[in-house]
C-alpha atoms as a PDB file:
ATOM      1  CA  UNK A   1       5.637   4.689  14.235  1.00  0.00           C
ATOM      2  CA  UNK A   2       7.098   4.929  10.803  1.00  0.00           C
ATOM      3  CA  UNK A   3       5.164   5.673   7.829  1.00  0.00           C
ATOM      4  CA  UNK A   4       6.367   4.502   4.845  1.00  0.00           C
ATOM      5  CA  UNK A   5       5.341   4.342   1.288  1.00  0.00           C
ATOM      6  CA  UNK A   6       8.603   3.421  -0.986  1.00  0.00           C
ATOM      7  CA  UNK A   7       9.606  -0.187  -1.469  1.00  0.00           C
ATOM      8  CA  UNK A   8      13.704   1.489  -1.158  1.00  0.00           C
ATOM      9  CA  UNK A   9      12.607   2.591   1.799  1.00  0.00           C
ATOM     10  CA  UNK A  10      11.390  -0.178   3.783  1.00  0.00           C
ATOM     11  CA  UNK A  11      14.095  -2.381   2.618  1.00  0.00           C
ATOM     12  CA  UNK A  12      16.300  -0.217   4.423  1.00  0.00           C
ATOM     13  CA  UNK A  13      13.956  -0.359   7.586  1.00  0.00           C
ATOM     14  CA  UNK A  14      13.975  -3.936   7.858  1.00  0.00           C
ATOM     15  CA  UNK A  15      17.705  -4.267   7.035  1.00  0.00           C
ATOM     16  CA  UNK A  16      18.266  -2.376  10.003  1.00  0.00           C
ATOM     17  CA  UNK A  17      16.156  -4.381  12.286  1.00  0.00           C
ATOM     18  CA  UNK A  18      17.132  -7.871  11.116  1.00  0.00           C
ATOM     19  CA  UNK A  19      21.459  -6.390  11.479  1.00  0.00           C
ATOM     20  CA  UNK A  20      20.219  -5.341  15.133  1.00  0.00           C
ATOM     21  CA  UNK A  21      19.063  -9.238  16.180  1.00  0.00           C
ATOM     22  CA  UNK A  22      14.728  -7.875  16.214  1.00  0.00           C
ATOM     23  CA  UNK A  23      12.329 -10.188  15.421  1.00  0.00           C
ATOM     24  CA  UNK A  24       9.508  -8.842  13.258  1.00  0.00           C
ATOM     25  CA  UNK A  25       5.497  -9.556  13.151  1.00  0.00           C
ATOM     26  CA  UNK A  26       3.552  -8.640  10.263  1.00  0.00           C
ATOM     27  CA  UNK A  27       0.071  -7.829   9.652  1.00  0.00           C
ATOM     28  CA  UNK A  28      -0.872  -7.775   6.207  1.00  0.00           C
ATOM     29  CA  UNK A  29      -4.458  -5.890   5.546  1.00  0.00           C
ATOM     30  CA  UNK A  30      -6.233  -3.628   3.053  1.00  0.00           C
ATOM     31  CA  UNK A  31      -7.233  -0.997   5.755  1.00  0.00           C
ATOM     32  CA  UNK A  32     -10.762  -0.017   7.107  1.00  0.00           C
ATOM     33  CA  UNK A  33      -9.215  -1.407  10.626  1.00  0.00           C
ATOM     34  CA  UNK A  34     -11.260  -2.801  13.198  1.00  0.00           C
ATOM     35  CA  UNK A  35     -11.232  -4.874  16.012  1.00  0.00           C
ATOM     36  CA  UNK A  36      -9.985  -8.004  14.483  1.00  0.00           C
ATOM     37  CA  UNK A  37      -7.134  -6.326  12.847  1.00  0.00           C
ATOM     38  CA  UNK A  38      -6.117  -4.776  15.930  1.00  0.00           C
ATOM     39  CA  UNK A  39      -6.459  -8.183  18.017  1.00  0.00           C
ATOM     40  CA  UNK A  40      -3.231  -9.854  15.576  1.00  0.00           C
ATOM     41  CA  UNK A  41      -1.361  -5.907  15.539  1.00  0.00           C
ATOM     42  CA  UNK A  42      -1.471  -6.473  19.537  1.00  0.00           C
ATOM     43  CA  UNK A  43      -0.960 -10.123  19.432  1.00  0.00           C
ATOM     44  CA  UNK A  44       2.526  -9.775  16.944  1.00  0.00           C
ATOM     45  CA  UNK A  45       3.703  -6.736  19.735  1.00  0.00           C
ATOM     46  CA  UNK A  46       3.534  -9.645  22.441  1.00  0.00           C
ATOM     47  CA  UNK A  47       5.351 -12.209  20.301  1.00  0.00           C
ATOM     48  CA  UNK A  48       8.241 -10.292  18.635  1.00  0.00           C
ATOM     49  CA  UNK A  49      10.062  -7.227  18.964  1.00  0.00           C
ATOM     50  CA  UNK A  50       8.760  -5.067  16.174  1.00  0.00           C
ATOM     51  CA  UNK A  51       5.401  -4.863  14.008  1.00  0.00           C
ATOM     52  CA  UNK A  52       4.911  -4.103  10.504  1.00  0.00           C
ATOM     53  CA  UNK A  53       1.654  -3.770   9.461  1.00  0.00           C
ATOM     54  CA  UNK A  54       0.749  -3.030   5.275  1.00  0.00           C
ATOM     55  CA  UNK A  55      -2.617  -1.395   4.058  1.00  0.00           C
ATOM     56  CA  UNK A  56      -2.483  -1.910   0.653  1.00  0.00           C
ATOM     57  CA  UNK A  57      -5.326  -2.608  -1.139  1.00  0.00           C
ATOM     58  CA  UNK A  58      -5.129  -5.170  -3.754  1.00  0.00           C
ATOM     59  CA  UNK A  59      -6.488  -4.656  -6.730  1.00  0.00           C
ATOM     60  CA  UNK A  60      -5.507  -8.229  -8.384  1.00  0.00           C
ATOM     61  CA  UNK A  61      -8.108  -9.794  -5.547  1.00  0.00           C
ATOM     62  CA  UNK A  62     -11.127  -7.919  -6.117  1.00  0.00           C
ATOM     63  CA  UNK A  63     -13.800  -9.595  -8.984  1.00  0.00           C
ATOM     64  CA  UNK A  64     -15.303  -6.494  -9.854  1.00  0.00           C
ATOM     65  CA  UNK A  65     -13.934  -2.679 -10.260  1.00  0.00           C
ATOM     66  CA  UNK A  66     -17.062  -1.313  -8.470  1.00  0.00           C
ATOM     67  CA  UNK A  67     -16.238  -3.138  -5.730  1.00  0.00           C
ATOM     68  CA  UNK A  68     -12.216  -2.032  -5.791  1.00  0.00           C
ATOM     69  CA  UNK A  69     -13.239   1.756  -6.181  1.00  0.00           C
ATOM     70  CA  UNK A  70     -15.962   1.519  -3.221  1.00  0.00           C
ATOM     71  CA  UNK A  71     -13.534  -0.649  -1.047  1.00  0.00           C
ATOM     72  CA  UNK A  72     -12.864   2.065   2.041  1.00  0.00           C
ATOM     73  CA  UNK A  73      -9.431   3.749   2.833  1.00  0.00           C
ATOM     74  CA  UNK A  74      -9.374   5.429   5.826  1.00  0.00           C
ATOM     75  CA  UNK A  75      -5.456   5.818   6.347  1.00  0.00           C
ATOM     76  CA  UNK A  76      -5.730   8.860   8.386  1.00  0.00           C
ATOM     77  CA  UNK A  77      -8.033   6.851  10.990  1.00  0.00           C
ATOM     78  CA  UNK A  78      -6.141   3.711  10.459  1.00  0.00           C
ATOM     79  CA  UNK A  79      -3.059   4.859  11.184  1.00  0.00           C
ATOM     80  CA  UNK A  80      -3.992   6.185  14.547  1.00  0.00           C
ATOM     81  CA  UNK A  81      -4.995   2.529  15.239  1.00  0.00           C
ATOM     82  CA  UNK A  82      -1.825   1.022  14.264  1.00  0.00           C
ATOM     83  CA  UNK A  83       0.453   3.543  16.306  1.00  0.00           C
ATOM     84  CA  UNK A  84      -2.132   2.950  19.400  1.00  0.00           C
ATOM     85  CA  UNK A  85      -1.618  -0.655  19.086  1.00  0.00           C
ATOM     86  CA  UNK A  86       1.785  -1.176  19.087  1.00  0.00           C
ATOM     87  CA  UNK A  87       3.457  -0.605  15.455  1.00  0.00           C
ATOM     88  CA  UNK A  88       6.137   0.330  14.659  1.00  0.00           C
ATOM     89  CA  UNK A  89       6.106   0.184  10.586  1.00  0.00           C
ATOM     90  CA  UNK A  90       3.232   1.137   8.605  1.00  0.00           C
ATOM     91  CA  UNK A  91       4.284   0.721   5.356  1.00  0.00           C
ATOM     92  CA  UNK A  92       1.417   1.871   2.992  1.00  0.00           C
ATOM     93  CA  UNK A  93       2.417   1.182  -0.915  1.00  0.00           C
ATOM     94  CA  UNK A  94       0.673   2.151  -4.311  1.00  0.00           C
ATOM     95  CA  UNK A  95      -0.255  -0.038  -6.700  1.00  0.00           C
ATOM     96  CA  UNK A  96       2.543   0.870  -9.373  1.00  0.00           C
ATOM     97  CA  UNK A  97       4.980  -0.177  -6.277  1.00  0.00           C
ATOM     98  CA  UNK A  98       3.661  -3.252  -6.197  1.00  0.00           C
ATOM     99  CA  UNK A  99       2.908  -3.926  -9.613  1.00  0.00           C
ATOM    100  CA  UNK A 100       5.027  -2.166 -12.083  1.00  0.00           C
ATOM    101  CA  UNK A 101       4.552  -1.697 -15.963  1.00  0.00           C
ATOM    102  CA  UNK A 102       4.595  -5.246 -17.271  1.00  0.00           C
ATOM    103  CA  UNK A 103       4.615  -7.245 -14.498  1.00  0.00           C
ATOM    104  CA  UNK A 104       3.740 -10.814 -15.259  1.00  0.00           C
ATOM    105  CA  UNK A 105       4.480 -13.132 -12.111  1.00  0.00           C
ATOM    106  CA  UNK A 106       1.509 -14.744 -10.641  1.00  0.00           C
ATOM    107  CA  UNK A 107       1.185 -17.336  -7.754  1.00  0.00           C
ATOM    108  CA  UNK A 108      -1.429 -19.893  -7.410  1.00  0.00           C
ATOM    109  CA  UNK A 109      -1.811 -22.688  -4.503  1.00  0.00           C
ATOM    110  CA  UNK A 110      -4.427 -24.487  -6.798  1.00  0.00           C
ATOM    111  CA  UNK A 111      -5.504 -27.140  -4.802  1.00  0.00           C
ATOM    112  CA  UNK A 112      -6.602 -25.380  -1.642  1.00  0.00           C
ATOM    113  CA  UNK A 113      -8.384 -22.817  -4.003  1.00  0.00           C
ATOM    114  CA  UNK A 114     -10.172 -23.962  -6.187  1.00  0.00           C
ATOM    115  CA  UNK A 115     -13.257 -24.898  -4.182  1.00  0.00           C
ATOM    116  CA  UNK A 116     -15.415 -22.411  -2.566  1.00  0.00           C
ATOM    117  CA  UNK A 117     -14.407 -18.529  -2.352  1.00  0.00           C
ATOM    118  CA  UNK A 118     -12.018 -19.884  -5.612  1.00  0.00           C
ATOM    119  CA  UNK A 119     -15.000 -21.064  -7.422  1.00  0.00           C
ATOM    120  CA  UNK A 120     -17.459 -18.142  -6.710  1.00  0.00           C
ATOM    121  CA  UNK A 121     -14.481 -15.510  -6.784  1.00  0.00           C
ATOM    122  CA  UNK A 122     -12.511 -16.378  -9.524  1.00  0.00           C
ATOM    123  CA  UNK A 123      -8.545 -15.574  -9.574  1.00  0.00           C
ATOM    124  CA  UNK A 124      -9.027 -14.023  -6.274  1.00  0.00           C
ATOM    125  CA  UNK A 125      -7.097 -16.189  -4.151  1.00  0.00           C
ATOM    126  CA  UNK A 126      -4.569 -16.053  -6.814  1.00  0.00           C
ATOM    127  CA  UNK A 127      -4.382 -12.592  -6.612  1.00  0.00           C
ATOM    128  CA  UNK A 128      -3.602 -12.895  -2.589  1.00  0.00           C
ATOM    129  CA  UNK A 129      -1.111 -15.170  -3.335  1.00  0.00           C
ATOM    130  CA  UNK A 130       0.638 -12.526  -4.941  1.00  0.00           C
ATOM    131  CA  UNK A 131       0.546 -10.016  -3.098  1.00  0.00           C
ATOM    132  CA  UNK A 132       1.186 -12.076   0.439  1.00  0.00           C
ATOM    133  CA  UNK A 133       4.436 -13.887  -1.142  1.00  0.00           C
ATOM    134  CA  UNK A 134       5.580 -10.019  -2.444  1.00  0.00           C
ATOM    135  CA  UNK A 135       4.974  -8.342   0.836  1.00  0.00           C
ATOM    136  CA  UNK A 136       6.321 -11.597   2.679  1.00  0.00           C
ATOM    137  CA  UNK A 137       9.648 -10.992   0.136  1.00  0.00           C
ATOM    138  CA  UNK A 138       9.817  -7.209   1.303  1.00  0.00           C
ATOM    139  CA  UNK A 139       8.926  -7.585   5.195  1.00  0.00           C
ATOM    140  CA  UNK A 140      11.116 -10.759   5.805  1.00  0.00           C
ATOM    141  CA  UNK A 141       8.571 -11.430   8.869  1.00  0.00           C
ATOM    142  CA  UNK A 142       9.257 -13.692  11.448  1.00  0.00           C
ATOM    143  CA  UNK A 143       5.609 -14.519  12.035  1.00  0.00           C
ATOM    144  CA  UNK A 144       3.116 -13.445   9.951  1.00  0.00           C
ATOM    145  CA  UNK A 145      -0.552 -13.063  11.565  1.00  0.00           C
ATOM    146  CA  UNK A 146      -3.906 -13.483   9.817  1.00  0.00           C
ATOM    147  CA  UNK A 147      -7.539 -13.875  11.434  1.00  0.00           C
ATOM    148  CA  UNK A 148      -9.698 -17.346  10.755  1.00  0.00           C
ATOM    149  CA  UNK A 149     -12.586 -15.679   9.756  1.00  0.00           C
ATOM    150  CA  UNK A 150     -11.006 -15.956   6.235  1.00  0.00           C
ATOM    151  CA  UNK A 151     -10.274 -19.633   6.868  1.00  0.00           C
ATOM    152  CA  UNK A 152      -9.436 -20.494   2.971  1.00  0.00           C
ATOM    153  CA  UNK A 153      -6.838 -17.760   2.657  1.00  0.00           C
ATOM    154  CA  UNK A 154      -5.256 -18.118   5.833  1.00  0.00           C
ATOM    155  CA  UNK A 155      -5.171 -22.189   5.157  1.00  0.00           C
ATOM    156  CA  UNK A 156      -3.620 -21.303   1.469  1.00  0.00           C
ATOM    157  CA  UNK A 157      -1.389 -18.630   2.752  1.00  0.00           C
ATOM    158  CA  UNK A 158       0.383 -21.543   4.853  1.00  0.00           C
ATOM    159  CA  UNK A 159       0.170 -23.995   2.152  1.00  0.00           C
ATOM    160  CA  UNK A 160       2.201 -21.378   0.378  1.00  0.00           C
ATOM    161  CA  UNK A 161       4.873 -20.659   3.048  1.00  0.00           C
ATOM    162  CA  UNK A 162       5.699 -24.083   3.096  1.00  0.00           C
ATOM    163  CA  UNK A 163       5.755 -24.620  -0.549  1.00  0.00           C
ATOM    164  CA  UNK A 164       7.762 -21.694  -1.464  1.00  0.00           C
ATOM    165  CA  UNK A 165      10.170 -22.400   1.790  1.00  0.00           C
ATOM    166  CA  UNK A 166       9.544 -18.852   3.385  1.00  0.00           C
ATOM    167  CA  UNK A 167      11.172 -19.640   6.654  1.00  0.00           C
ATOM    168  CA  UNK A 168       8.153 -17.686   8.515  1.00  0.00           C
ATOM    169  CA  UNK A 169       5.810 -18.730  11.242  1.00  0.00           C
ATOM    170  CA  UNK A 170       1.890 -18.346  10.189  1.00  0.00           C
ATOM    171  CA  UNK A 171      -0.160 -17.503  13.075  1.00  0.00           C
ATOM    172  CA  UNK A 172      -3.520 -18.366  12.645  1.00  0.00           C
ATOM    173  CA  UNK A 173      -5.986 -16.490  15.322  1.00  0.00           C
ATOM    174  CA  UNK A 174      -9.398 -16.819  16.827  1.00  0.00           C
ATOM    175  CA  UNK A 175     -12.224 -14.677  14.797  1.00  0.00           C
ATOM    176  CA  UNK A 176     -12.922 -11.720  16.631  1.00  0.00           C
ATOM    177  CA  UNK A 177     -16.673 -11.017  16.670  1.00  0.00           C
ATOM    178  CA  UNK A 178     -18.752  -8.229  17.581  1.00  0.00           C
ATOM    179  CA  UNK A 179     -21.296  -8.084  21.252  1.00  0.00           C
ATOM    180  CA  UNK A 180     -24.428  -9.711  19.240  1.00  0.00           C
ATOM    181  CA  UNK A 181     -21.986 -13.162  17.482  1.00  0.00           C
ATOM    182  CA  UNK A 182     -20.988 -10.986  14.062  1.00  0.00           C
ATOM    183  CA  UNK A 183     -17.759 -11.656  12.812  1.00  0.00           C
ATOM    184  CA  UNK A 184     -16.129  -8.310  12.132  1.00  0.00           C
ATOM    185  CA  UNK A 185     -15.439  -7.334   9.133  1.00  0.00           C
ATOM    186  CA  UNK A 186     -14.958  -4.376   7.267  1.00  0.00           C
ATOM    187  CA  UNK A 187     -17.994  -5.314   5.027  1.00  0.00           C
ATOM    188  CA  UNK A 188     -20.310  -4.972   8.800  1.00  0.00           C
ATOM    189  CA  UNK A 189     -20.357  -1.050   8.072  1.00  0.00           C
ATOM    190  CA  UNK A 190     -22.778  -1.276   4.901  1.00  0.00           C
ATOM    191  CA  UNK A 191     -25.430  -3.388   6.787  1.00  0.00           C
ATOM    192  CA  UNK A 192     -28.338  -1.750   8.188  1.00  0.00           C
ATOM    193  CA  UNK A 193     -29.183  -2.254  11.954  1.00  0.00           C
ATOM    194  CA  UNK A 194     -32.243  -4.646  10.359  1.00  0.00           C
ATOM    195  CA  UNK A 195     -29.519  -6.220   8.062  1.00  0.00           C
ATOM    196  CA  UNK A 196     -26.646  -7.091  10.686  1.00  0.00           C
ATOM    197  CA  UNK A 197     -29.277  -8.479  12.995  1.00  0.00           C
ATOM    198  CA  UNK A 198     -30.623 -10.934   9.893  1.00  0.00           C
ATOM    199  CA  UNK A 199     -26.635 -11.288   9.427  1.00  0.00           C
ATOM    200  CA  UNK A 200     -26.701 -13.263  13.040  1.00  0.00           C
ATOM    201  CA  UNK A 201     -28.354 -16.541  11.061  1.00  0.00           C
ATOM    202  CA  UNK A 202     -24.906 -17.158  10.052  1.00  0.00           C
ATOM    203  CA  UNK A 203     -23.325 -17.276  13.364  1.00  0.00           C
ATOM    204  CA  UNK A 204     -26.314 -19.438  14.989  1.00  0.00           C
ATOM    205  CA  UNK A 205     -26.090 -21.521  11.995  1.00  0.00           C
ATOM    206  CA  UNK A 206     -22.039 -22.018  13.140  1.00  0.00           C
ATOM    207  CA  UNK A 207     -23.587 -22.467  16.399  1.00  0.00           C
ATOM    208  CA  UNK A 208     -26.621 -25.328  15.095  1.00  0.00           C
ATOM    209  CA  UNK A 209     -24.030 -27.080  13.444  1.00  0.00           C
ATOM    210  CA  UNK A 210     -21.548 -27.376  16.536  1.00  0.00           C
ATOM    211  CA  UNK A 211     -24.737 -28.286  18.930  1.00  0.00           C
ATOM    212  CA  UNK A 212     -26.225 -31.522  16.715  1.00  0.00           C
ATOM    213  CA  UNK A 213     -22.186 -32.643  16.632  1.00  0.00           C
ATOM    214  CA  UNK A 214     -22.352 -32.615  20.194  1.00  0.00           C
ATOM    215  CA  UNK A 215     -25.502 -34.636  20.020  1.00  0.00           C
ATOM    216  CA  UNK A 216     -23.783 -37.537  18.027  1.00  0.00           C
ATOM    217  CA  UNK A 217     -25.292 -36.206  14.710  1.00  0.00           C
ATOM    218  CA  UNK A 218     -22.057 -36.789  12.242  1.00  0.00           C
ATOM    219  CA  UNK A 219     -23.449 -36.790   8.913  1.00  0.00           C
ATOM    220  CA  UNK A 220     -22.600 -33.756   6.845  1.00  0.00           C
ATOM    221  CA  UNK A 221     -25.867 -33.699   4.868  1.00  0.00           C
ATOM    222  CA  UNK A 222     -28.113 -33.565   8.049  1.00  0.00           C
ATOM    223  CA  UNK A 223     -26.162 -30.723   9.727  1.00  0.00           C
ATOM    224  CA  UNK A 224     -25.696 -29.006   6.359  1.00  0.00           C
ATOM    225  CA  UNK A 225     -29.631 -29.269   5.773  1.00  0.00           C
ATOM    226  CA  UNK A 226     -30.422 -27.694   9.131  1.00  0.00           C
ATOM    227  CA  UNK A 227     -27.761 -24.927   8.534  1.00  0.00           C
ATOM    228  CA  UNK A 228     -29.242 -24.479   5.312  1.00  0.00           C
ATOM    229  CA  UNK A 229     -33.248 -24.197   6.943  1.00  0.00           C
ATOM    230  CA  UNK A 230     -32.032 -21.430   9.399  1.00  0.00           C
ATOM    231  CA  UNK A 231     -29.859 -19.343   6.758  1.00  0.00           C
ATOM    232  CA  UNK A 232     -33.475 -19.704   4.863  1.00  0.00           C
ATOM    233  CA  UNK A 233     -35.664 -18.513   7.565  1.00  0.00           C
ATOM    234  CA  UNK A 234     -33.853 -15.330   7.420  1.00  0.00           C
ATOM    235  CA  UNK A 235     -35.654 -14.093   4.322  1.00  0.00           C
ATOM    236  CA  UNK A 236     -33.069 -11.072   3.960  1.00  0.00           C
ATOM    237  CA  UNK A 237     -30.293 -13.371   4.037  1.00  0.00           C
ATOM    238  CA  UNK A 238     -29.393 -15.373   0.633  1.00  0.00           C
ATOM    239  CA  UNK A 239     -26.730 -18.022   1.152  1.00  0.00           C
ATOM    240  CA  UNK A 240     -24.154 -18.578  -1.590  1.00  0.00           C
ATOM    241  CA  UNK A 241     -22.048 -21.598  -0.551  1.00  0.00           C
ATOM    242  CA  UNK A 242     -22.188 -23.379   3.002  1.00  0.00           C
ATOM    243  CA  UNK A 243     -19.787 -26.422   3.916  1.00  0.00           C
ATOM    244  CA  UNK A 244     -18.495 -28.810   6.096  1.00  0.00           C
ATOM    245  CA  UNK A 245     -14.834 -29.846   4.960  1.00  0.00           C
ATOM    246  CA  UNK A 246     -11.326 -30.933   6.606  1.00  0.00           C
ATOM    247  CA  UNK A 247      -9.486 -28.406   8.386  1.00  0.00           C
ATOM    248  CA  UNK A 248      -6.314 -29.501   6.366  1.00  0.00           C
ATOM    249  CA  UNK A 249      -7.587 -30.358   2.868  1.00  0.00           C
ATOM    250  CA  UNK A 250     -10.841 -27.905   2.688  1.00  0.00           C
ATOM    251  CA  UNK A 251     -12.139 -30.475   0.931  1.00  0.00           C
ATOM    252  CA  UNK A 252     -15.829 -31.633   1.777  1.00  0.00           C
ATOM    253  CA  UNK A 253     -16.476 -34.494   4.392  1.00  0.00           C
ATOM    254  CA  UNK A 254     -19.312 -37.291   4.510  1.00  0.00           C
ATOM    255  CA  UNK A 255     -18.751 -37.314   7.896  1.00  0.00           C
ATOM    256  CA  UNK A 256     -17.124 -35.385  10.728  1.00  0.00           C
ATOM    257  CA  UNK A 257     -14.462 -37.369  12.679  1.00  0.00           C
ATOM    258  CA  UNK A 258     -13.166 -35.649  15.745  1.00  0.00           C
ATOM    259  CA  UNK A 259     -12.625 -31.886  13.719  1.00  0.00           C
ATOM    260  CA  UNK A 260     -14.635 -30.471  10.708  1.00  0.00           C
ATOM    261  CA  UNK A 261     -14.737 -26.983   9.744  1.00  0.00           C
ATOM    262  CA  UNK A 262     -17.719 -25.362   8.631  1.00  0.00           C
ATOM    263  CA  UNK A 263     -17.846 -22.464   5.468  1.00  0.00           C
ATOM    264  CA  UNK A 264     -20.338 -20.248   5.012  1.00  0.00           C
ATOM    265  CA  UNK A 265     -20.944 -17.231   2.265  1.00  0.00           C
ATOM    266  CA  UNK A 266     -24.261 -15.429   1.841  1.00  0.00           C
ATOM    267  CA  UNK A 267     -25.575 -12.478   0.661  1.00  0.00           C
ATOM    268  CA  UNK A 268     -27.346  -9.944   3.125  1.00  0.00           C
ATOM    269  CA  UNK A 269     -28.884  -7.174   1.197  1.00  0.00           C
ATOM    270  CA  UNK A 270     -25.909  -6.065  -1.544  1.00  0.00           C
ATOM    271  CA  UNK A 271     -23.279  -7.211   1.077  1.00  0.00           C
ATOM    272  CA  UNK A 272     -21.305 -10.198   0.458  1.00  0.00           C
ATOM    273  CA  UNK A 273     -20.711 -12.096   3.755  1.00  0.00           C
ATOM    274  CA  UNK A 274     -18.575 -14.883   5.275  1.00  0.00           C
ATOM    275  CA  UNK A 275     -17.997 -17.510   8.377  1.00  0.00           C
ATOM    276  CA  UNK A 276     -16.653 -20.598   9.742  1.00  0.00           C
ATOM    277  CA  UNK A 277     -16.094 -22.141  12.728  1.00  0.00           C
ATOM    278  CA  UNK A 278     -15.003 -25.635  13.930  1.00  0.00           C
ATOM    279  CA  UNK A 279     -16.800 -28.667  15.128  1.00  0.00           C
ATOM    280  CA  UNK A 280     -16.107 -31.419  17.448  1.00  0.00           C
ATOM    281  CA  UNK A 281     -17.046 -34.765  17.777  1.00  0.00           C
ATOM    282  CA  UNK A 282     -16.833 -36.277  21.357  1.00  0.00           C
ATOM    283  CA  UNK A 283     -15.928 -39.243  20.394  1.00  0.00           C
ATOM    284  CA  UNK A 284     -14.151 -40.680  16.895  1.00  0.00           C
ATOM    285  CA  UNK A 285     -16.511 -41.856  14.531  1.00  0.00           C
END
């Protein structure tokens, strides 16, 4: 595995494998690895010849500097992960790489985000935006993985490959979840053992709402007030948003007709929080 930190120098890097016929899968992150990283670094090693994996953390997407300067880098640990799992780039840039002295380019996919994490995070998504169509620029992927635990982003991130005609495959994989139903995330390490198992409402909550679909129950405001009663009963857990919209759209449904997706955000403690899942109907409705 190469480690590399220059923009020069991975240019060169992926010149070299695009003149030698290798397709290349990239997995964009901020670090902290865990399992779910790790499942789309293994996944782009089966699909293409080479994997390029960025850690970069982004300061444009982050609401508040306390929560930039406390974000963890573990590079040392991470980049055992990413050689163990198959890649064969890590390219690992600073912030003045990626944005230099007066930079003033910004993307925005403004439909898609301006509902939910756009609303309550303001000029985050456009901040990933950014950052995904620069490293998409540098990388020149042939598929491009992200996780659906971040359903919005991943769902704007292929609004914007189509928009902006980057002739790249977005794969879109399963959320990888912990033994007890927690979606992984890099967040999970701040929760107490008292706090992740309060965290499970969410997940049962995913769970409720996919149970009273199968039931016949359609109507977004019933399922939505039962989701809401269980993320209440866990008195640790506050929720901040929780929705049932179209998979394509993200905007909110009356009704679910054969696919709905449901978002949830919510506060455990002084750790932010978030999961989806679908639902299916049986029948159309």
């Amino acid at each position: 595995m190469k480690l590399i930190r220059s923009i020069q120098a991975l240019r060169r890097e992926i010149s070299r494998l695009r003149k030698n016929g290798k397709t290349i899968g990239f997995v964009p992150t901020m670090g902290a690895l865990h399992e779910g990283h790790l499942s789309l670094i293994r996944r782009a090693r089966r699909d293409t010849d080479q994997v390029v994996v960025s850690i970069f953390v982004n300061p444009t997407q982050f609401n508040q500097k306390k929560d930039l300067l406390g974000y963890p880098r573990r590079l040392r640990s991470d980049s055992v992960l990413c050689q163990k799992a198959g890649t064969a780039i890590l390219f690992v840039p600073d912030a003045r790489s990626i944005y230099p002295e007066n930079f003033q380019t910004h993307v925005a996919v403004e439909q898609l985000g301006r509902r939910w994490e756009g609303q309550f995070r303001p000029g985050h998504f456009q901040g990933v935006a950014t950052v995904v169509t620069k490293l998409f620029n540098l990388v020149e992927p042939t598929i491009a993985y992200f996780g659906q635990k971040d359903a919005q982003q991943a769902r704007i991130i292929q609004q914007l490959a189509e928009d902006l005609n980057f002739d790249i495959r977005v794969k879109v994989l399963p959320t990888i979840r912990e033994k007890s139903g927690l979606a992984m995330s890099s967040r999970n390490k701040r929760l107490s053992e008292k706090q992740k198992t309060g965290a499970l409402v969410l997940v049962n909550a995913l769970r409720e709402a996919g149970r009273l679909v199968q039931l016949n129950e359609v109507r977004s405001s019933v399922i939505l007030a039962r989701v809401n009663r269980l993320i209440r009963s866990a008195g640790q857990v506050r929720s901040e948003y929780s929705a049932i919209v179209d998979p394509a759209t993200l905007e909110p449904v009356s009704r679910v007709r054969t696919t709905a997706l449901v978002l949830l955000a919510a506060w455990v403690g002084s750790v932010r929080l978030i999961d989806c899942g679908f639902i299916h109907t049986k029948r159309k409705n």
